[in-house]
PDB file of N, CA and C in Angstrom:
ATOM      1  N   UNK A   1    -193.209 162.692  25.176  1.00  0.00           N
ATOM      2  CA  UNK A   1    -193.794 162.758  23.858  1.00  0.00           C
ATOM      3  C   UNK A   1    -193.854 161.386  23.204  1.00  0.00           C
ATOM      4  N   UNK A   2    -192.707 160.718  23.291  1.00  0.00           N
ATOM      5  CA  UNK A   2    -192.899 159.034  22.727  1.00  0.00           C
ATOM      6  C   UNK A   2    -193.814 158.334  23.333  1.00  0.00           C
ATOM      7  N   UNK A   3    -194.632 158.504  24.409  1.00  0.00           N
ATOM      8  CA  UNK A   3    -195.703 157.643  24.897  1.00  0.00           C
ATOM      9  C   UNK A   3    -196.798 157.962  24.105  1.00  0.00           C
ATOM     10  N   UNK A   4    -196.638 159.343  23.998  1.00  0.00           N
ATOM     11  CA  UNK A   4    -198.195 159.771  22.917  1.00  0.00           C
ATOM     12  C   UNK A   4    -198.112 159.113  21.067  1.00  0.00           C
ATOM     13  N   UNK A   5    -196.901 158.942  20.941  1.00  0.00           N
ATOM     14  CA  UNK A   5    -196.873 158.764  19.544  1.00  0.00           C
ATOM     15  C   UNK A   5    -197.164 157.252  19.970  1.00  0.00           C
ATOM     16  N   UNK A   6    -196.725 156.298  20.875  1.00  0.00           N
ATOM     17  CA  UNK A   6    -196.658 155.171  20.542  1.00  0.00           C
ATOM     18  C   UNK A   6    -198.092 154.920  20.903  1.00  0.00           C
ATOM     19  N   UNK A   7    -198.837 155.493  22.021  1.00  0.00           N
ATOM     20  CA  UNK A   7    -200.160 155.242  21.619  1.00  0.00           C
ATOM     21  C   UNK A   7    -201.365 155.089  20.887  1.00  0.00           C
ATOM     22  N   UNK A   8    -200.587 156.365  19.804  1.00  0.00           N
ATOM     23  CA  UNK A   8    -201.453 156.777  19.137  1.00  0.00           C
ATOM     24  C   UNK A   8    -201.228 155.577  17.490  1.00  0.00           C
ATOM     25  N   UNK A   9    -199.863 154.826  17.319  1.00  0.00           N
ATOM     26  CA  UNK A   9    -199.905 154.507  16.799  1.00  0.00           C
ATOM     27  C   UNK A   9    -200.186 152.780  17.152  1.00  0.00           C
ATOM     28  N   UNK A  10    -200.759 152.313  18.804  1.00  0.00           N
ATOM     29  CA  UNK A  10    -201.508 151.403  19.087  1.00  0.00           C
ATOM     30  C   UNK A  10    -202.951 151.111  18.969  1.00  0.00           C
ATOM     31  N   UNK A  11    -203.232 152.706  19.075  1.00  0.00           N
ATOM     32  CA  UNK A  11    -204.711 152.855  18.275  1.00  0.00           C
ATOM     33  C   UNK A  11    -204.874 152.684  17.258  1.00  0.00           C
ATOM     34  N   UNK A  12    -204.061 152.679  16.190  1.00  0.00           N
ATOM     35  CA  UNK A  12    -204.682 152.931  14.763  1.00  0.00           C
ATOM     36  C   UNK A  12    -204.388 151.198  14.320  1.00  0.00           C
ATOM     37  N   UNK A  13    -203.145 150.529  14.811  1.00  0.00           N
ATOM     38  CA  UNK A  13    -203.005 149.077  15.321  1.00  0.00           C
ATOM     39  C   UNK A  13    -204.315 148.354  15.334  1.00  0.00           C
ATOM     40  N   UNK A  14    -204.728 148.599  16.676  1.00  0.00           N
ATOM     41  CA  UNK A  14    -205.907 147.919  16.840  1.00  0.00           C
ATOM     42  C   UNK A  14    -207.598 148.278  15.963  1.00  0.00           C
ATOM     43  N   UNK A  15    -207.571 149.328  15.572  1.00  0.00           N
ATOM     44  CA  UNK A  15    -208.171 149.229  14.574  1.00  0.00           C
ATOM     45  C   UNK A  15    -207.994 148.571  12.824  1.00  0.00           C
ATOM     46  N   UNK A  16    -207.088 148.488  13.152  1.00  0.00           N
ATOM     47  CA  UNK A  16    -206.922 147.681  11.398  1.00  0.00           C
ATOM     48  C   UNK A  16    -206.896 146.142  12.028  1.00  0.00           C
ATOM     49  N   UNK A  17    -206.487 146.016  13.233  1.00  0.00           N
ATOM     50  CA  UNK A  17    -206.718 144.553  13.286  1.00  0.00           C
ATOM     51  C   UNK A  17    -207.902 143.485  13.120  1.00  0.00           C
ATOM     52  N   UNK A  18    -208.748 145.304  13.967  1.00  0.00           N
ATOM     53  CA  UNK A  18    -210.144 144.729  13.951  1.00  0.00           C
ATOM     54  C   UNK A  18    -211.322 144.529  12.285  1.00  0.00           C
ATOM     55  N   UNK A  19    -210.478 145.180  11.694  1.00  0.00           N
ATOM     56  CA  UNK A  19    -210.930 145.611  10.152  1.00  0.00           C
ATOM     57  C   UNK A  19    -210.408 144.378   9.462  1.00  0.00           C
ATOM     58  N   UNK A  20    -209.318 144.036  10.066  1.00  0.00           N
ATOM     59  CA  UNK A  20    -208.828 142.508   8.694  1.00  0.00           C
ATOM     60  C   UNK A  20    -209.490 141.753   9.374  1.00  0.00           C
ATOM     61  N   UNK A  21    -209.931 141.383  10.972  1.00  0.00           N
ATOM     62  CA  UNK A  21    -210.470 140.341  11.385  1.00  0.00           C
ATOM     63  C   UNK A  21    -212.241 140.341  10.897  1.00  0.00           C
ATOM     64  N   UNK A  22    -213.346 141.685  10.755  1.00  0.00           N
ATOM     65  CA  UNK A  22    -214.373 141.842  11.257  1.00  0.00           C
ATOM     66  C   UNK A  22    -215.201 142.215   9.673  1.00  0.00           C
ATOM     67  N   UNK A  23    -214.400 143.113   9.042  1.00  0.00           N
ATOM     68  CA  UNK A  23    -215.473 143.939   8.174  1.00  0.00           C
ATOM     69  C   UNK A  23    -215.024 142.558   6.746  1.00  0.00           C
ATOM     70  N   UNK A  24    -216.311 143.049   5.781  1.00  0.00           N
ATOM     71  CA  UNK A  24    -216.804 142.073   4.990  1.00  0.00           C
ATOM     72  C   UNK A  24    -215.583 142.188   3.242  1.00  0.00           C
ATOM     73  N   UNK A  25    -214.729 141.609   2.823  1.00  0.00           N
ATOM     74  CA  UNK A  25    -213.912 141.411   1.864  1.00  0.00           C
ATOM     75  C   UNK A  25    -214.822 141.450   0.656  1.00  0.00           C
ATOM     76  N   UNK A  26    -215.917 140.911   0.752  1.00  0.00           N
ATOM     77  CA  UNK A  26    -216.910 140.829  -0.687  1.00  0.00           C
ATOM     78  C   UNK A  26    -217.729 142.225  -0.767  1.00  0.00           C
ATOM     79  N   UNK A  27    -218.195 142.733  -1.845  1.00  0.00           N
ATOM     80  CA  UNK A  27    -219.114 143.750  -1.276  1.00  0.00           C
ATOM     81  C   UNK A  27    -219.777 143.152  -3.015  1.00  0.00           C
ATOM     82  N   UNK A  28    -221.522 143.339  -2.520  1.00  0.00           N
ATOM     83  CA  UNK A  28    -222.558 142.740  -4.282  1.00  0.00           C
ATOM     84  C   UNK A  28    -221.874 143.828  -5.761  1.00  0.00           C
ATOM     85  N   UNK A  29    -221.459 145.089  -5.067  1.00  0.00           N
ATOM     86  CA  UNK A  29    -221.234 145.650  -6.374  1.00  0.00           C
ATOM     87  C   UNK A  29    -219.282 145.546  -6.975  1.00  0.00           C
ATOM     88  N   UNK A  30    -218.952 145.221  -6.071  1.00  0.00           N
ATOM     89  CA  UNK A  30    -217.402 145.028  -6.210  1.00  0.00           C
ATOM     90  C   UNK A  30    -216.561 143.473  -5.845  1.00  0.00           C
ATOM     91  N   UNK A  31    -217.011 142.691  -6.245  1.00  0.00           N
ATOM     92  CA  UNK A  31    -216.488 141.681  -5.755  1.00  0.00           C
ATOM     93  C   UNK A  31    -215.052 140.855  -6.077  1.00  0.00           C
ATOM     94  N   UNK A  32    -214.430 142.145  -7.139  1.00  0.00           N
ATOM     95  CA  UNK A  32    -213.347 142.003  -7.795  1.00  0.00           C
ATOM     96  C   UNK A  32    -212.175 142.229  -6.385  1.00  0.00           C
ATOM     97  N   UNK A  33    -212.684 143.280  -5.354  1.00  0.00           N
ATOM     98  CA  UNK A  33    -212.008 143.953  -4.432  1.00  0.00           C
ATOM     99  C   UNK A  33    -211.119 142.963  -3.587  1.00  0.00           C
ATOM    100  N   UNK A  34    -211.756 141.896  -3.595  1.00  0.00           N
ATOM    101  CA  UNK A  34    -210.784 140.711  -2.653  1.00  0.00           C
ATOM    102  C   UNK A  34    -209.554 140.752  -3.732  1.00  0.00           C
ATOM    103  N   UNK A  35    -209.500 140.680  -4.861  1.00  0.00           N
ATOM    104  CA  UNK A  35    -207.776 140.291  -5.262  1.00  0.00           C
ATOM    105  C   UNK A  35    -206.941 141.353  -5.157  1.00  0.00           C
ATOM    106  N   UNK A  36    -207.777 142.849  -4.631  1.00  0.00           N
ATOM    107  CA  UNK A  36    -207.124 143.895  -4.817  1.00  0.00           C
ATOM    108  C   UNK A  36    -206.368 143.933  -3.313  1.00  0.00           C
ATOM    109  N   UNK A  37    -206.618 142.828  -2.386  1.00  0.00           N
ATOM    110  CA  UNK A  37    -206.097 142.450  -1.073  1.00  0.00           C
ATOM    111  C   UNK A  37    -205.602 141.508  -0.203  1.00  0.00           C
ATOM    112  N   UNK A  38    -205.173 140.957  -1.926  1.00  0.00           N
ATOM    113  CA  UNK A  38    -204.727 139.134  -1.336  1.00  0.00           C
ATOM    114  C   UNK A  38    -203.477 139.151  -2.259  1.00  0.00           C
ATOM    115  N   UNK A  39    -202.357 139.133  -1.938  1.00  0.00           N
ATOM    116  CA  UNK A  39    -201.199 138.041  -2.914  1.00  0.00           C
ATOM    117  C   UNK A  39    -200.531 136.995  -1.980  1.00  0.00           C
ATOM    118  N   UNK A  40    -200.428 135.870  -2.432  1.00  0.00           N
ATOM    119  CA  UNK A  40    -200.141 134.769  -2.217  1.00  0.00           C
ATOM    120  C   UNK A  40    -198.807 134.283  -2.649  1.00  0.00           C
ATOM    121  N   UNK A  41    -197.833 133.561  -1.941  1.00  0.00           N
ATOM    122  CA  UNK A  41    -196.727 132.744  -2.705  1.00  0.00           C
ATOM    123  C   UNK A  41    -197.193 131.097  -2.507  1.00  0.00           C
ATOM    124  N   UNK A  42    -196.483 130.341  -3.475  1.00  0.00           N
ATOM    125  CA  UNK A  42    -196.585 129.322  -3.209  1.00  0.00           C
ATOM    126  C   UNK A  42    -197.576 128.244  -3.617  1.00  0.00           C
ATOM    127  N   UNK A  43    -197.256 127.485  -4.397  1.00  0.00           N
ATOM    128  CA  UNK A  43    -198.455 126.085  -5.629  1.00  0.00           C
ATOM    129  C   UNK A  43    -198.739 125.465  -4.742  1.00  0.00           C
ATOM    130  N   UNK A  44    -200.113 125.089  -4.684  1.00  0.00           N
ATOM    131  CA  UNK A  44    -200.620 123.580  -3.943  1.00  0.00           C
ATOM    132  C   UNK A  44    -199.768 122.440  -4.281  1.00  0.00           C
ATOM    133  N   UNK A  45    -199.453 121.881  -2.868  1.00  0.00           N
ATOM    134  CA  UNK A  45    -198.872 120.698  -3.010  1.00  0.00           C
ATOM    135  C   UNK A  45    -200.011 119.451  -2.661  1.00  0.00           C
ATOM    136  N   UNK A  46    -199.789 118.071  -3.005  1.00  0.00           N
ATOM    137  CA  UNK A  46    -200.914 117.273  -2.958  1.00  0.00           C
ATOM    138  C   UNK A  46    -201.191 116.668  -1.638  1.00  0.00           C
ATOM    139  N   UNK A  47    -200.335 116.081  -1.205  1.00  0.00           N
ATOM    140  CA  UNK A  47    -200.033 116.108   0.577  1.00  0.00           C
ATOM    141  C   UNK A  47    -200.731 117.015   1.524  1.00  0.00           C
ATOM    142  N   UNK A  48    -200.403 117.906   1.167  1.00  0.00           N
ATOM    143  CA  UNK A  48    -200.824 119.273   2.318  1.00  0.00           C
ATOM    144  C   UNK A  48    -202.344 119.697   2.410  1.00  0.00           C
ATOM    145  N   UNK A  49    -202.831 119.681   3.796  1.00  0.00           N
ATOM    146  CA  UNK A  49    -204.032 120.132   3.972  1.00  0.00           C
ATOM    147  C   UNK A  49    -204.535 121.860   3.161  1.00  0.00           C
ATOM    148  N   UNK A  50    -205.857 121.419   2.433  1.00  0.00           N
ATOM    149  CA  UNK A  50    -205.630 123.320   2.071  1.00  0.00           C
ATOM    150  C   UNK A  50    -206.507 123.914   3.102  1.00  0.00           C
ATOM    151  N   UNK A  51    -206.105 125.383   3.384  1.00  0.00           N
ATOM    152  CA  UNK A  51    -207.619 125.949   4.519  1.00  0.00           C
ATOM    153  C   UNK A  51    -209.073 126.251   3.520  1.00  0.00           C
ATOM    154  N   UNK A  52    -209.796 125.521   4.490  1.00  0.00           N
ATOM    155  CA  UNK A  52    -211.114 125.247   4.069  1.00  0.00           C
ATOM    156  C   UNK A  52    -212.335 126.383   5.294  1.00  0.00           C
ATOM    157  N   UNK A  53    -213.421 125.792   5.166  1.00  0.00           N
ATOM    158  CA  UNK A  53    -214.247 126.477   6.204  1.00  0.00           C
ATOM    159  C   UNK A  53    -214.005 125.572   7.626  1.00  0.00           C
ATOM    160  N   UNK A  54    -213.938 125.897   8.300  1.00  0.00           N
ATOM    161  CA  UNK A  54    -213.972 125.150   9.967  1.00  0.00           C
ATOM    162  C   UNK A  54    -212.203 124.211   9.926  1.00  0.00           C
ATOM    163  N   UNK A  55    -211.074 125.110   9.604  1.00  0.00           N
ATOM    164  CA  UNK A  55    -210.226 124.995   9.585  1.00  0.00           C
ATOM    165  C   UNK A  55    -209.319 125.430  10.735  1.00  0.00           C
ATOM    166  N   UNK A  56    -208.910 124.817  11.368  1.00  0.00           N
ATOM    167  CA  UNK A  56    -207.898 125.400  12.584  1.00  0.00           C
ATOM    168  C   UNK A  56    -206.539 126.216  11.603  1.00  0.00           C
ATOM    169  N   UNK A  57    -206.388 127.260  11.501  1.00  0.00           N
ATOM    170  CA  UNK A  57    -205.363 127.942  11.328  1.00  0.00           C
ATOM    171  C   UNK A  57    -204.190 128.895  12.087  1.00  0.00           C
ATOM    172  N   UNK A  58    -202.759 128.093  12.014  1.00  0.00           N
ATOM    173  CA  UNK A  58    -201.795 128.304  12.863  1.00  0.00           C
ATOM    174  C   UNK A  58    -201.086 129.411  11.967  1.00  0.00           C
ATOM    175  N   UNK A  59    -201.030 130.966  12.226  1.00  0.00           N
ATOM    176  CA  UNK A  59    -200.305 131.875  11.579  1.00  0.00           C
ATOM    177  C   UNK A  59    -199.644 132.526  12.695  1.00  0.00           C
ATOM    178  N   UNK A  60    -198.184 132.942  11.794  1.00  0.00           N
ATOM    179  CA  UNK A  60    -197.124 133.831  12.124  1.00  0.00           C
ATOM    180  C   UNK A  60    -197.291 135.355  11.528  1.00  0.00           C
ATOM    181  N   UNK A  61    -197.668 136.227  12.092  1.00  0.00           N
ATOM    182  CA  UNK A  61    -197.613 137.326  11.641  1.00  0.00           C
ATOM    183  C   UNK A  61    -196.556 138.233  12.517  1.00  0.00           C
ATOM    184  N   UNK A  62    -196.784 139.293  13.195  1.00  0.00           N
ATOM    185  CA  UNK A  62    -195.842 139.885  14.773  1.00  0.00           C
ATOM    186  C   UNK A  62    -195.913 139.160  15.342  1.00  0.00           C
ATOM    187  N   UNK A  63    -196.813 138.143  15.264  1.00  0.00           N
ATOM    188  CA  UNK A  63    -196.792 137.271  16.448  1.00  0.00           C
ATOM    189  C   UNK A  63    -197.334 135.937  16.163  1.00  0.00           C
ATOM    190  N   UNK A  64    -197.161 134.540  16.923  1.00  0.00           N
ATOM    191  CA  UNK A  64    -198.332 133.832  16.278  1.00  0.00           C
ATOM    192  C   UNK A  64    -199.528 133.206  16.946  1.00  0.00           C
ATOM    193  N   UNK A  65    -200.069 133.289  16.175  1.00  0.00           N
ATOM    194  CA  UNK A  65    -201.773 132.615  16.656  1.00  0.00           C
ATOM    195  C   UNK A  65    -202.587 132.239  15.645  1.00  0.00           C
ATOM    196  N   UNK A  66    -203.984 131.620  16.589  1.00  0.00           N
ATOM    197  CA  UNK A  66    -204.500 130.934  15.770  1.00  0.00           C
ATOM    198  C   UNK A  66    -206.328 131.393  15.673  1.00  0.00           C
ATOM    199  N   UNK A  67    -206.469 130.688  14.510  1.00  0.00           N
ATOM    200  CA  UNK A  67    -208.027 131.400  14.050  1.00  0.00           C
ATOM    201  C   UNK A  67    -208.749 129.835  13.489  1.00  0.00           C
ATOM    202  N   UNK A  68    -210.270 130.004  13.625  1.00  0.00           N
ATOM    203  CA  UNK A  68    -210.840 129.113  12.871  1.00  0.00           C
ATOM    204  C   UNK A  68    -211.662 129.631  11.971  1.00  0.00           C
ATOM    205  N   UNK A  69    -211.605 129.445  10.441  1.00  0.00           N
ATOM    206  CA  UNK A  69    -212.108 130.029   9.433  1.00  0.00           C
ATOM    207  C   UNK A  69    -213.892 129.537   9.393  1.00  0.00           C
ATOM    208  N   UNK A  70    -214.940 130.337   9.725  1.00  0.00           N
ATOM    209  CA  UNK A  70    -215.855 130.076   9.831  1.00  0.00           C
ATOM    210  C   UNK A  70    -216.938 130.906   8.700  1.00  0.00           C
ATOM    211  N   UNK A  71    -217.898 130.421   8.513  1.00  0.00           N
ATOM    212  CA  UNK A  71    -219.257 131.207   7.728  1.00  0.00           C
ATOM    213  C   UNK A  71    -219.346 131.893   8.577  1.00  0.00           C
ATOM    214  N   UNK A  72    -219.538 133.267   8.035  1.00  0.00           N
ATOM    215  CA  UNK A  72    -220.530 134.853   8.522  1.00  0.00           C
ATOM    216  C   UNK A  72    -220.885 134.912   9.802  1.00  0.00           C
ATOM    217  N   UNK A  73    -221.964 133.644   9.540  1.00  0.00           N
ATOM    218  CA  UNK A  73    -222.898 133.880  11.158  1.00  0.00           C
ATOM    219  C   UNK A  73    -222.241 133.389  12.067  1.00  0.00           C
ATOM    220  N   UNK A  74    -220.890 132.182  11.791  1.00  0.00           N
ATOM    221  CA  UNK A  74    -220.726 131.683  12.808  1.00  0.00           C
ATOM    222  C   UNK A  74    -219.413 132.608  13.435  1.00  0.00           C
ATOM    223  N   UNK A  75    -219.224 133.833  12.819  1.00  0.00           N
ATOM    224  CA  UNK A  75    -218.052 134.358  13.036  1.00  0.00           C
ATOM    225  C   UNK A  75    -217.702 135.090  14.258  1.00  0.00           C
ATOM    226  N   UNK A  76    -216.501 135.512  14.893  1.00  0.00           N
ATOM    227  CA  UNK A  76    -216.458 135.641  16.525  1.00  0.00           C
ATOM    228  C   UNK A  76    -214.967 136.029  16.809  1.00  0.00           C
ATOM    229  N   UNK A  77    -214.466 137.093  16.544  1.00  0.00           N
ATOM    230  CA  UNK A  77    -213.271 136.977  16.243  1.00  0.00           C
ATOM    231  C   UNK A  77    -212.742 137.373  18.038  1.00  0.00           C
ATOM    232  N   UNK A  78    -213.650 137.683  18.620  1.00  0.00           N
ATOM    233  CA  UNK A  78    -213.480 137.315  20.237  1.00  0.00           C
ATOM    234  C   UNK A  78    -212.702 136.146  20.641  1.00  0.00           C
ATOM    235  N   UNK A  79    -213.166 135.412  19.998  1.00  0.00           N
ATOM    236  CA  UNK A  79    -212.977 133.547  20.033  1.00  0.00           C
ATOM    237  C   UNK A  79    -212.044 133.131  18.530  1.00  0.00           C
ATOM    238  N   UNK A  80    -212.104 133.761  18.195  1.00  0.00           N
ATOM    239  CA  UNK A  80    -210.878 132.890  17.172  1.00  0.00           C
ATOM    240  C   UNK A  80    -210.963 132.830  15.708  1.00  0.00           C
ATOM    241  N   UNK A  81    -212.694 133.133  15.940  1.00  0.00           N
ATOM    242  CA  UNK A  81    -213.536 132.698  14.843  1.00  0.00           C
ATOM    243  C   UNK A  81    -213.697 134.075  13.751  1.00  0.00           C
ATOM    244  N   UNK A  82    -213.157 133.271  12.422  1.00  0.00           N
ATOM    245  CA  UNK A  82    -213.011 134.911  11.602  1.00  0.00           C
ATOM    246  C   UNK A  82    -213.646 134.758  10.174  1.00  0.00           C
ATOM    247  N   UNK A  83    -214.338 134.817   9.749  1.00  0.00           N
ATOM    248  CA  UNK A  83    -215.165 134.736   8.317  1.00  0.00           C
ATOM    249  C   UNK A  83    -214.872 134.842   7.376  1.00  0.00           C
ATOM    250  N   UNK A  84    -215.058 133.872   6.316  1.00  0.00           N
ATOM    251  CA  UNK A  84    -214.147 133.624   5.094  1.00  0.00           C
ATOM    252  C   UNK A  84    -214.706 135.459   4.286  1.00  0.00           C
ATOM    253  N   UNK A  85    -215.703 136.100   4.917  1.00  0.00           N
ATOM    254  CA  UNK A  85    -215.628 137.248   3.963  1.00  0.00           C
ATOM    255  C   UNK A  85    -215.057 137.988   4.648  1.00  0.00           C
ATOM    256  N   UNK A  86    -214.361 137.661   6.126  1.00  0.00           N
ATOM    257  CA  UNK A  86    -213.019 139.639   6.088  1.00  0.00           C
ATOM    258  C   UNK A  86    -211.884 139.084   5.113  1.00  0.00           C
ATOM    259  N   UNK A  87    -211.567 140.214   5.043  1.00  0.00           N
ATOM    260  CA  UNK A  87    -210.232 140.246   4.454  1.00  0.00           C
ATOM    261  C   UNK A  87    -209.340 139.269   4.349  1.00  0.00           C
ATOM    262  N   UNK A  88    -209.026 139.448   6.039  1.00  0.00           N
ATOM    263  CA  UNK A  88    -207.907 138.021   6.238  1.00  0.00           C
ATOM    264  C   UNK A  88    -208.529 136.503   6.190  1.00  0.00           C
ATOM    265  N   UNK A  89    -209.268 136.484   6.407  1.00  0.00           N
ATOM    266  CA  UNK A  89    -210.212 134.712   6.192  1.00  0.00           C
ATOM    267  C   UNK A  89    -210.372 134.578   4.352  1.00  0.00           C
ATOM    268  N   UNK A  90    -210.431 135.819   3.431  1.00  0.00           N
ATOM    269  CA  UNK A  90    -210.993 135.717   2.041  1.00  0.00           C
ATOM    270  C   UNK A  90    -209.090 135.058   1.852  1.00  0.00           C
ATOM    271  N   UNK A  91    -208.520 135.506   2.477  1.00  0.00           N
ATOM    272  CA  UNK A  91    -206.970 135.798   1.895  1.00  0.00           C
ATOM    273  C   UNK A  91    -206.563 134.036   2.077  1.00  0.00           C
ATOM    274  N   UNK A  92    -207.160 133.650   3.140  1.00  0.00           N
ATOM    275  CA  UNK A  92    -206.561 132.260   3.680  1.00  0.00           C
ATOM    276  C   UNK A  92    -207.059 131.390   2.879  1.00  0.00           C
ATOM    277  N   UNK A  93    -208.366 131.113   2.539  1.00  0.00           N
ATOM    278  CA  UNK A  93    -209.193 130.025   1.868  1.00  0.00           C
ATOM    279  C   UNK A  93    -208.093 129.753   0.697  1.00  0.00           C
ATOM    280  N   UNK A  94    -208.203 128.370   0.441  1.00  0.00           N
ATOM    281  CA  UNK A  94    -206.901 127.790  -0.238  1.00  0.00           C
ATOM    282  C   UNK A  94    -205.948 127.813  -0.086  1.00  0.00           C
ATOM    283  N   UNK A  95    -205.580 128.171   1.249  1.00  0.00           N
ATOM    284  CA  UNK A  95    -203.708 128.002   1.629  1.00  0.00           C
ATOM    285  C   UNK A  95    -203.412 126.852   1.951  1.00  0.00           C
ATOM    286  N   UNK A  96    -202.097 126.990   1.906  1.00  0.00           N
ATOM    287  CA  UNK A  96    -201.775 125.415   2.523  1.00  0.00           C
ATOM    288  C   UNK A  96    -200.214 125.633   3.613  1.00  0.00           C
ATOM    289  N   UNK A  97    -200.082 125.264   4.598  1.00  0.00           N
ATOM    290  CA  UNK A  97    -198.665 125.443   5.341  1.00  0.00           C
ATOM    291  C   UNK A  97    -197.696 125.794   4.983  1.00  0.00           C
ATOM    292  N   UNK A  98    -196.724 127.031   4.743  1.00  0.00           N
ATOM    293  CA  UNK A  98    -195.792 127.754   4.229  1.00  0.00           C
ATOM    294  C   UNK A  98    -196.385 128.503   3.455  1.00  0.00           C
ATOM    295  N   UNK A  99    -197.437 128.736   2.681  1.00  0.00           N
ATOM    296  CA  UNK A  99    -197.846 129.753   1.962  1.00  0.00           C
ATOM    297  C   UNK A  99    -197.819 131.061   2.839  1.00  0.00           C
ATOM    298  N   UNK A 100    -197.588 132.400   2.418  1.00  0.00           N
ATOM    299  CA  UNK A 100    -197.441 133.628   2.861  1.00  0.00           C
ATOM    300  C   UNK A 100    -198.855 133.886   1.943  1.00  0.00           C
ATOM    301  N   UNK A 101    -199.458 134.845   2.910  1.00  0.00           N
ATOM    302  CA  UNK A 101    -200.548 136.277   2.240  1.00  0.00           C
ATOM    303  C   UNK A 101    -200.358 137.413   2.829  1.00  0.00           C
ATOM    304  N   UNK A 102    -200.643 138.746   1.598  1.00  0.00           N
ATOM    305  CA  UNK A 102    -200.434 139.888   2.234  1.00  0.00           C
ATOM    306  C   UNK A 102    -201.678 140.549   2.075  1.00  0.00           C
ATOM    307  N   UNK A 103    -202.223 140.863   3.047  1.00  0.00           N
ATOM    308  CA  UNK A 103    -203.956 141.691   3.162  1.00  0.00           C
ATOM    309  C   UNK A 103    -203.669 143.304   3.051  1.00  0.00           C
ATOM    310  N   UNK A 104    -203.877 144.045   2.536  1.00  0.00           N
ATOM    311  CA  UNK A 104    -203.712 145.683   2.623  1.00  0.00           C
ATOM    312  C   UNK A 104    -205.441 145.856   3.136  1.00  0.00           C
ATOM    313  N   UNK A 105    -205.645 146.451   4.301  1.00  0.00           N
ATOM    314  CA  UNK A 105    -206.419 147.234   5.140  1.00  0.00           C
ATOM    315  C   UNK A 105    -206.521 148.521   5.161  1.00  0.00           C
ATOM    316  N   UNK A 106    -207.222 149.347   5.103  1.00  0.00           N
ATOM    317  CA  UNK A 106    -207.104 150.715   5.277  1.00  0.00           C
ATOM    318  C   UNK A 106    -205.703 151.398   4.960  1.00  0.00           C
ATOM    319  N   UNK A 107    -204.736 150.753   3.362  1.00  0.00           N
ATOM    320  CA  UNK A 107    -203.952 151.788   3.277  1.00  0.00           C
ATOM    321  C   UNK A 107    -202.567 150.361   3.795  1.00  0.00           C
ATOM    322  N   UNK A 108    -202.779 149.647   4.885  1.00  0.00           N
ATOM    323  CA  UNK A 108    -201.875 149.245   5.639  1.00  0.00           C
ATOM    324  C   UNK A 108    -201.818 147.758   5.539  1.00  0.00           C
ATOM    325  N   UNK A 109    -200.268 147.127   5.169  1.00  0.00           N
ATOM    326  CA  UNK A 109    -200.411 146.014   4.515  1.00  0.00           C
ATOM    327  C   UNK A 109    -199.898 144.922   5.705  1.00  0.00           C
ATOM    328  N   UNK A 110    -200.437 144.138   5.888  1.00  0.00           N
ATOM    329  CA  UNK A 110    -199.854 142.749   7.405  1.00  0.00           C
ATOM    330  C   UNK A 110    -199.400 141.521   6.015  1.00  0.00           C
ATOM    331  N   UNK A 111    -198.688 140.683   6.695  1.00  0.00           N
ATOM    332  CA  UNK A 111    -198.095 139.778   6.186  1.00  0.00           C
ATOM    333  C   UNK A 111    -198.366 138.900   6.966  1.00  0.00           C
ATOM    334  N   UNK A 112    -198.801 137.551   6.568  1.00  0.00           N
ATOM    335  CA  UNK A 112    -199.020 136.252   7.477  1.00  0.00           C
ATOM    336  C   UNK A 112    -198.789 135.158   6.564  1.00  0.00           C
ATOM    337  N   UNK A 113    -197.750 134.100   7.630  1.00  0.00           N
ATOM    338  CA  UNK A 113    -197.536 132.943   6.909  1.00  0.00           C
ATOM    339  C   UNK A 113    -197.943 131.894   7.539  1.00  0.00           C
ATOM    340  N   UNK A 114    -198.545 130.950   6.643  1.00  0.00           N
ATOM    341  CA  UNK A 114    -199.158 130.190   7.668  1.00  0.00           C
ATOM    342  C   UNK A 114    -198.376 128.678   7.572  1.00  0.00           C
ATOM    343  N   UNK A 115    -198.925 128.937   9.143  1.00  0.00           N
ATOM    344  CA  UNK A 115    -197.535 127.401  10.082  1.00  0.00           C
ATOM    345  C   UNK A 115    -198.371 126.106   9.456  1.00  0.00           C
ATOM    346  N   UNK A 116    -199.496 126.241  10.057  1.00  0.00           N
ATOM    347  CA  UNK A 116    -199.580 124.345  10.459  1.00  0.00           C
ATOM    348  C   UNK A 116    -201.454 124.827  10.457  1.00  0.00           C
ATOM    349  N   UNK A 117    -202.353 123.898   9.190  1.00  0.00           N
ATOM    350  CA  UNK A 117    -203.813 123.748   9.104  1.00  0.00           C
ATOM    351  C   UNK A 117    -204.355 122.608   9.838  1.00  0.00           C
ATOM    352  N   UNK A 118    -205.425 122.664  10.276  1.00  0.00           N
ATOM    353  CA  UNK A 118    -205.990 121.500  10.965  1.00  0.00           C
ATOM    354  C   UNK A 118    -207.280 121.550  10.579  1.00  0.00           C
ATOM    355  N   UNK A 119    -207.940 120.128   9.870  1.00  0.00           N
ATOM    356  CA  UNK A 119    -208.948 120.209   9.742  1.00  0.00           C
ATOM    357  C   UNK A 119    -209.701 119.309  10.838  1.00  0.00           C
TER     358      UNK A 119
END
């Protein structure tokens, strides 16, 4: 019976992953909805790179890896590449190294702190 639960709760996993990486954070009639899926710790410091568009981003979440914050069209989350309008790319723009964000997805909230920006 624990193989079925843990599957079933690898499925629903990989669908929210694909939802913070893929679907669009802005929508024309609600565009308030991104703050309803972003909190942030942590003031800009002057030193520190902030994430921008075409940003190498090093995050710790379950695990860590890395993404490059790209425009819409250029987005590819096959490859790394994740669009400042999902969720998690709206959440990153203006971070800077040690800042934490928390994205709520379908109900379900991930936590990511981010290591090390590269522009």
């Amino acid at each position: 019976m624990f193989p079925l639960v843990s599957s079933s709760f690898r499925q629903v996993d990989q669908r929210v992953w694909h939802h913070l990486l893929t679907t669009t954070a802005f929508s024309a009639t609600r565009p308030e909805r991104v703050a309803d899926t972003r909190t942030c710790s942590n003031k800009p410091l002057p030193n520190q790179p902030t994430i921008r568009i075409n940003s190498l981003i090093v995050l710790q979440a379950r695990e860590r890896f890395s993404v490059v914050l790209t425009l819409p069209a250029d987005a590819n989350p096959d490859k790394h590449r994740i669009s400042v309008r999902s969720p998690l790319g709206a959440a990153l723009l203006g971070l800077q190294a040690g800042d934490r964000c928390t994205v709520a997805v379908e109900g379900i909230r991930s936590t990511f702190t981010v290591i090390q920006v590269i522009h």
